[in-house]
N, C-alpha and C. Protein backbone atom coordinates (compact mmCIF):
# COMPACT_ATOMS: atom_id res chain seq x y z
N UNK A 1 29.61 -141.31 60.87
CA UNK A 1 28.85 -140.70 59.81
C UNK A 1 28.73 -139.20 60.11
N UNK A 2 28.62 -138.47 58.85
CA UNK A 2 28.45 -136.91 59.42
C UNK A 2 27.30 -136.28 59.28
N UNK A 3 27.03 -135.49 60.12
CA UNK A 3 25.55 -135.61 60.34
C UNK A 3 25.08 -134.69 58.76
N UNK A 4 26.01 -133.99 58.29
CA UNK A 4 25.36 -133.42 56.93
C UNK A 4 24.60 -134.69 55.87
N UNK A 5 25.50 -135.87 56.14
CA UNK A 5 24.73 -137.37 55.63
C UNK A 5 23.24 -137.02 55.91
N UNK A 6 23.49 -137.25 57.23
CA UNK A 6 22.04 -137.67 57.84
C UNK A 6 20.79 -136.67 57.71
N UNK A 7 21.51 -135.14 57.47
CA UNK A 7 20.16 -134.08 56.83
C UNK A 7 20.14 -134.46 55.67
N UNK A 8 20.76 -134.95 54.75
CA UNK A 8 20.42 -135.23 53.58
C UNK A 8 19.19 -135.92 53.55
N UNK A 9 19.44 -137.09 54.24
CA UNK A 9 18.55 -138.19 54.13
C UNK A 9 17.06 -137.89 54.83
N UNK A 10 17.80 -136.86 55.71
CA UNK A 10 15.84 -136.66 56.55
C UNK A 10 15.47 -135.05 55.97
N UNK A 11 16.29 -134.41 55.06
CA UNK A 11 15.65 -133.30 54.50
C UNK A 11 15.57 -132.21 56.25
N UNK A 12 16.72 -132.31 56.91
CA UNK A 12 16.54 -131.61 57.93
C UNK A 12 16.36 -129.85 57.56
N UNK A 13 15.92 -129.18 58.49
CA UNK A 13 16.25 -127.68 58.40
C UNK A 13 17.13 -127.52 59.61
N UNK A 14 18.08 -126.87 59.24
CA UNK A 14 19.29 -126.75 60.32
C UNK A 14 19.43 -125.21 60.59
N UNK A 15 19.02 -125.23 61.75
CA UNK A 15 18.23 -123.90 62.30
C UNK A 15 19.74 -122.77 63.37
N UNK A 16 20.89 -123.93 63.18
CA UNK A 16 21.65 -123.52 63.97
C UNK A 16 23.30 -124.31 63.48
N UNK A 17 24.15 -123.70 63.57
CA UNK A 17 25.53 -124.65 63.46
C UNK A 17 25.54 -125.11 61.81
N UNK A 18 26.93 -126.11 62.27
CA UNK A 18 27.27 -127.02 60.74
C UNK A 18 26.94 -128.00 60.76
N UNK A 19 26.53 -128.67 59.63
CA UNK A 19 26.06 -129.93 60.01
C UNK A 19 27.41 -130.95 59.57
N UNK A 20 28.45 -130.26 59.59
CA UNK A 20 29.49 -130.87 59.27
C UNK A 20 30.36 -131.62 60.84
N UNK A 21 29.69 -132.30 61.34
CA UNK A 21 30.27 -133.18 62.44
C UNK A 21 29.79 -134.28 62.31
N UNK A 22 30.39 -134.92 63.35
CA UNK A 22 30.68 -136.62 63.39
C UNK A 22 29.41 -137.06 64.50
N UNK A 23 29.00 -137.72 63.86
CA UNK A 23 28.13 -138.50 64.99
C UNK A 23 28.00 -140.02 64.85
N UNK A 24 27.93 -140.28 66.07
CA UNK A 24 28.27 -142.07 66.25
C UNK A 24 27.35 -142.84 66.54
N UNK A 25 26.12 -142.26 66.91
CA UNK A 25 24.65 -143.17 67.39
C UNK A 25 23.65 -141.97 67.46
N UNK A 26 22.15 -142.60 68.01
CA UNK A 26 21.67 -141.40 68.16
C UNK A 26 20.70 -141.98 69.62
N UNK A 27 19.84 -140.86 70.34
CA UNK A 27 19.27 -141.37 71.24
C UNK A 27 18.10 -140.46 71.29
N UNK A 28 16.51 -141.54 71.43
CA UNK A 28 15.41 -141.23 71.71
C UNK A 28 14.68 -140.77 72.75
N UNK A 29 14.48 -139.42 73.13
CA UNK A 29 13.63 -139.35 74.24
C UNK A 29 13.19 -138.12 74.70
N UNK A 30 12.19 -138.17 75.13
CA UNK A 30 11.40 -136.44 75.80
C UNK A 30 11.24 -136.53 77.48
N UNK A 31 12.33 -137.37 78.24
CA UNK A 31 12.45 -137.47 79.30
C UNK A 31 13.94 -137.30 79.41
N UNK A 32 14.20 -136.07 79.57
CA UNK A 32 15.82 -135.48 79.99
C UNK A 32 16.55 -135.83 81.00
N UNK A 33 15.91 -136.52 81.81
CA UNK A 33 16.86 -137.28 83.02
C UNK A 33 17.10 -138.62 82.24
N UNK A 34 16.12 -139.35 81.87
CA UNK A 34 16.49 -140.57 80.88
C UNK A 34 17.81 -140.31 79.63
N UNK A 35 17.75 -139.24 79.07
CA UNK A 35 18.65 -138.69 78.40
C UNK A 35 20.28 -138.63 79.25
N UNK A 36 20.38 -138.03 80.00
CA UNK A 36 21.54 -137.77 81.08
C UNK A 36 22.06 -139.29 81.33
N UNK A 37 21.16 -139.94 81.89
CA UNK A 37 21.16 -141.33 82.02
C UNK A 37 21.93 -141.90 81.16
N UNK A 38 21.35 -142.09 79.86
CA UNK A 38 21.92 -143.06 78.90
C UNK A 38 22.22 -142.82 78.02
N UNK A 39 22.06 -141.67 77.33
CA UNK A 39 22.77 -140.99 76.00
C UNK A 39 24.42 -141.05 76.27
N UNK A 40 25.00 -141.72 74.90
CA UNK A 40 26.38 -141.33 75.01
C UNK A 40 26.85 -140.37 74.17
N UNK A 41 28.21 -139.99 74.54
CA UNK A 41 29.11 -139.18 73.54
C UNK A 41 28.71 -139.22 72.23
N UNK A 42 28.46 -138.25 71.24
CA UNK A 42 28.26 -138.85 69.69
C UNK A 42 27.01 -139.19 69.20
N UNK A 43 26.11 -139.29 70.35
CA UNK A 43 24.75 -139.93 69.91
C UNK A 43 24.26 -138.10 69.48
N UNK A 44 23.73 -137.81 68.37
CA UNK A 44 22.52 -136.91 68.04
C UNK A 44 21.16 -137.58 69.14
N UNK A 45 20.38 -135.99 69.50
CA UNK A 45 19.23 -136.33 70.50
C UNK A 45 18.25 -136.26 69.62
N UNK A 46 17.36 -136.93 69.61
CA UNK A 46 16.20 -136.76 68.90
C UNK A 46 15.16 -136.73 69.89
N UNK A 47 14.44 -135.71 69.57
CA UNK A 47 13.12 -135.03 70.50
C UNK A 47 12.20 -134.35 70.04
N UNK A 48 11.03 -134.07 71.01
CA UNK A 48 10.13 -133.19 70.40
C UNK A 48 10.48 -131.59 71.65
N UNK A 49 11.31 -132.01 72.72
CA UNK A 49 11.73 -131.03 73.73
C UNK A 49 12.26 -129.73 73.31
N UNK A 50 11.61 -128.83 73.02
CA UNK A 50 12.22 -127.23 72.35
C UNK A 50 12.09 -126.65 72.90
N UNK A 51 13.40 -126.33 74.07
CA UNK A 51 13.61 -125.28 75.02
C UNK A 51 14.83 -125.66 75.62
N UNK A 52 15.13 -124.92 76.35
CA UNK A 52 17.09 -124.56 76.70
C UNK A 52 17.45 -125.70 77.70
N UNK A 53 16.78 -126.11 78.43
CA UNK A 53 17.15 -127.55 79.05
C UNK A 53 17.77 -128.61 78.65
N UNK A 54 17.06 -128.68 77.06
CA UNK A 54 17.67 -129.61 76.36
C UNK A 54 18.53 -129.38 75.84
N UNK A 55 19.42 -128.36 75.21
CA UNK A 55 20.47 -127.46 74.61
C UNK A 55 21.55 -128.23 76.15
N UNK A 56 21.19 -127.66 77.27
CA UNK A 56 21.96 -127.70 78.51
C UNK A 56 22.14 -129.41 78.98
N UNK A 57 21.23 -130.43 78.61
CA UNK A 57 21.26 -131.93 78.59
C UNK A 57 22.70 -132.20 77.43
N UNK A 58 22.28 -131.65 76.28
CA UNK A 58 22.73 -132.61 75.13
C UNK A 58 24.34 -131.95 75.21
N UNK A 59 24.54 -130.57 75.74
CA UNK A 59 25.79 -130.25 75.88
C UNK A 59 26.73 -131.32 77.09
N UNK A 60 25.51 -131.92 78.46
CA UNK A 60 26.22 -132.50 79.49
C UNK A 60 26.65 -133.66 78.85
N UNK A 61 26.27 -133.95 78.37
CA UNK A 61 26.22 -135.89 77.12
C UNK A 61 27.27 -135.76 75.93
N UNK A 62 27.50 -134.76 75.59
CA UNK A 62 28.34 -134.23 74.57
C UNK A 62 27.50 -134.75 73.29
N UNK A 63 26.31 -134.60 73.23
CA UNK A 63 25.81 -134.75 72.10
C UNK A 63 25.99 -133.41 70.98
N UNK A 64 26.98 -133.81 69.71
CA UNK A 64 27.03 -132.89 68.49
C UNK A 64 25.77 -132.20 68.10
N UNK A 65 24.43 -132.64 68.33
CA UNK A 65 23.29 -132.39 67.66
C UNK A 65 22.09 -132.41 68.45
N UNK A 66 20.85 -131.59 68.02
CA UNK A 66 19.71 -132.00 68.27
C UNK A 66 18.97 -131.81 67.18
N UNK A 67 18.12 -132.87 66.52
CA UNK A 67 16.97 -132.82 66.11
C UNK A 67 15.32 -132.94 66.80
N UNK A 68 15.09 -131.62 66.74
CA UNK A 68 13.43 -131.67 66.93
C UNK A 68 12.49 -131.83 65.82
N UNK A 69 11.56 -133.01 65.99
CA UNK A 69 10.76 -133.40 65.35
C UNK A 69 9.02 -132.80 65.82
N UNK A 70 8.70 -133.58 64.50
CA UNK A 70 7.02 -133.11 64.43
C UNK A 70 6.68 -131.18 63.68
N UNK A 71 7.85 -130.85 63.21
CA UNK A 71 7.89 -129.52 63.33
C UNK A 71 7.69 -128.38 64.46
N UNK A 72 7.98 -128.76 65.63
CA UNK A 72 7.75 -128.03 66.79
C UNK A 72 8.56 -125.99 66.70
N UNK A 73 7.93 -125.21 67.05
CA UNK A 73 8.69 -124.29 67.11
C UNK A 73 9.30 -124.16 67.72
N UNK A 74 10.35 -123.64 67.27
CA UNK A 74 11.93 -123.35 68.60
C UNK A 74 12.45 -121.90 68.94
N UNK A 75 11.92 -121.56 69.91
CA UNK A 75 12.16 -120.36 70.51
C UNK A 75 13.73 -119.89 70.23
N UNK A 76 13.87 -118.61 70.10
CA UNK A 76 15.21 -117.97 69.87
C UNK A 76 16.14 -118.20 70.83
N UNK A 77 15.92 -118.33 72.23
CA UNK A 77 16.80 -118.46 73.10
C UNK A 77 17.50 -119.83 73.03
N UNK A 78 16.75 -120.81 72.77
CA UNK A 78 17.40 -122.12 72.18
C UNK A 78 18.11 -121.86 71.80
N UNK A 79 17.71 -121.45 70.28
CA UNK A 79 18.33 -120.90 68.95
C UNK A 79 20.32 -120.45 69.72
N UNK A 80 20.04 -119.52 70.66
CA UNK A 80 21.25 -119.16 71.20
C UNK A 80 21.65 -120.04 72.37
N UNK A 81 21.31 -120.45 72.91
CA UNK A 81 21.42 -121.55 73.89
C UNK A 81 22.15 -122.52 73.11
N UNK A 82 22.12 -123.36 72.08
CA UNK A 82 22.75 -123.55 71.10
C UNK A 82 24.07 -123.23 70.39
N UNK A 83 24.17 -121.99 70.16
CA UNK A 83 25.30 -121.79 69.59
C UNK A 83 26.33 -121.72 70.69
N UNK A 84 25.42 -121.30 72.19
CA UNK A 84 27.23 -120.59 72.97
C UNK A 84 27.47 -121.90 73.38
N UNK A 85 26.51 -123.37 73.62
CA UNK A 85 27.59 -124.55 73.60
C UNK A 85 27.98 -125.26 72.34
N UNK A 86 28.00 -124.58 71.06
CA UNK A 86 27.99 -125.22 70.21
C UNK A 86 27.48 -126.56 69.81
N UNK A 87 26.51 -126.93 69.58
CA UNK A 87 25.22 -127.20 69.21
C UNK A 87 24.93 -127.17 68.00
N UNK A 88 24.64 -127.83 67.01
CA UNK A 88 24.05 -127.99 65.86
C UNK A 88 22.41 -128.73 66.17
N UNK A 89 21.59 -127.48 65.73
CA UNK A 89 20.19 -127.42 66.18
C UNK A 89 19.10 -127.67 64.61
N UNK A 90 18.50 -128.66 64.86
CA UNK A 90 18.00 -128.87 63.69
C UNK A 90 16.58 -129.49 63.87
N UNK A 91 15.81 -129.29 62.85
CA UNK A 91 14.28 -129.56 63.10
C UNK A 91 13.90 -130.62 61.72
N UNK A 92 12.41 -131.13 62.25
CA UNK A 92 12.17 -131.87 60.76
C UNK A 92 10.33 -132.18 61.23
N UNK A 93 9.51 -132.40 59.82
CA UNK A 93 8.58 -132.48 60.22
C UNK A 93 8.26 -134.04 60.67
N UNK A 94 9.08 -134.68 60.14
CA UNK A 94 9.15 -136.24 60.29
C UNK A 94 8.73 -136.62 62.43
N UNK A 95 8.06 -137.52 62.88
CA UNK A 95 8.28 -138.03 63.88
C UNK A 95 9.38 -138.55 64.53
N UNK A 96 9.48 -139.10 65.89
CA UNK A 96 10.60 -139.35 66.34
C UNK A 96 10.52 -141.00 65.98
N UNK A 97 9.51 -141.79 65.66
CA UNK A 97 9.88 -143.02 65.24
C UNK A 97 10.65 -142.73 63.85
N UNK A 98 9.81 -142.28 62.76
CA UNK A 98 10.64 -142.25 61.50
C UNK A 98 11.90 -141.97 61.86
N UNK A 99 12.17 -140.53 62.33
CA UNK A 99 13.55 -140.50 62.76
C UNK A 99 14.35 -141.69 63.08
N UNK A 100 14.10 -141.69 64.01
CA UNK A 100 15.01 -142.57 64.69
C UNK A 100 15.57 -144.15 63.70
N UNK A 101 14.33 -145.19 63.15
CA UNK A 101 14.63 -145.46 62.20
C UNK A 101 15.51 -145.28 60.52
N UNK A 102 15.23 -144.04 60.51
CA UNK A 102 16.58 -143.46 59.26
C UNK A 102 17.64 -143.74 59.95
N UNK A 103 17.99 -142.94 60.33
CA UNK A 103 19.14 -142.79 62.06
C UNK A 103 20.04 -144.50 61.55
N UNK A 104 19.19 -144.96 62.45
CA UNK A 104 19.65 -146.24 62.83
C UNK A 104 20.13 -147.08 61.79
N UNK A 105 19.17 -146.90 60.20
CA UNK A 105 19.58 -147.53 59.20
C UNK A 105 20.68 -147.32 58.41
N UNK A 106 21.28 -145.64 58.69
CA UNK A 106 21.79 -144.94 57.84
C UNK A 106 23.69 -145.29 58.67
N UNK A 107 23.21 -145.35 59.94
CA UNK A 107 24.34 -145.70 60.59
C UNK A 107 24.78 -147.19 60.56
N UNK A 108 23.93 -148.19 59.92
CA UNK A 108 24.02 -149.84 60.09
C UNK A 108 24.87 -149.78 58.89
């Protein structure tokens, strides 16, 4: 599915990149070693984590995407942290349950 689908459906703001890529699952969590752990290739991250760590996680995982939820602000360096691994950086006011549920349904 491409993730421009999936802003459709969650009304994302895409704060960074195209939302024109492929994504194959997605994965829940605000514990970045848990992330490293078990996120695969293709999964979009869904978090409330807004800061360059996670930019530097979701690039090791090869995750296409991050969505931050709850409306959290996202510092500029993200913002660029983001683009130089190419990164499609995106926010929503929605939670990470709702999320994740669209997600999951939209991909079933």
């Amino acid at each position: 599915m491409r993730l421009s689908e999936i802003a459709d459906e969650l009304g994302l703001e895409i704060l960074h990149g195209s939302p024109d890529c492929e994504v194959t699952g997605a994965y829940t969590s605000d514990l970045l070693s848990d992330v490293m752990a078990h996120a695969e290739e293709g999964d979009v991250l869904i978090t409330i984590q807004a800061h360059n760590n996670t930019v530097a996680v979701a690039s090791h995982v090869e995750s296409p995407a991050i969505i931050i939820c709850n409306n959290r602000p996202i510092a500029e360096s993200m913002t660029r942290a983001a683009s130089e691994h190419d990164i499609v950086l995106c926010r929503t006011e929605l939670n990470q349950f709702r999320v994740s549920g669209i997600i999951y349904a939209a991909l079933r």
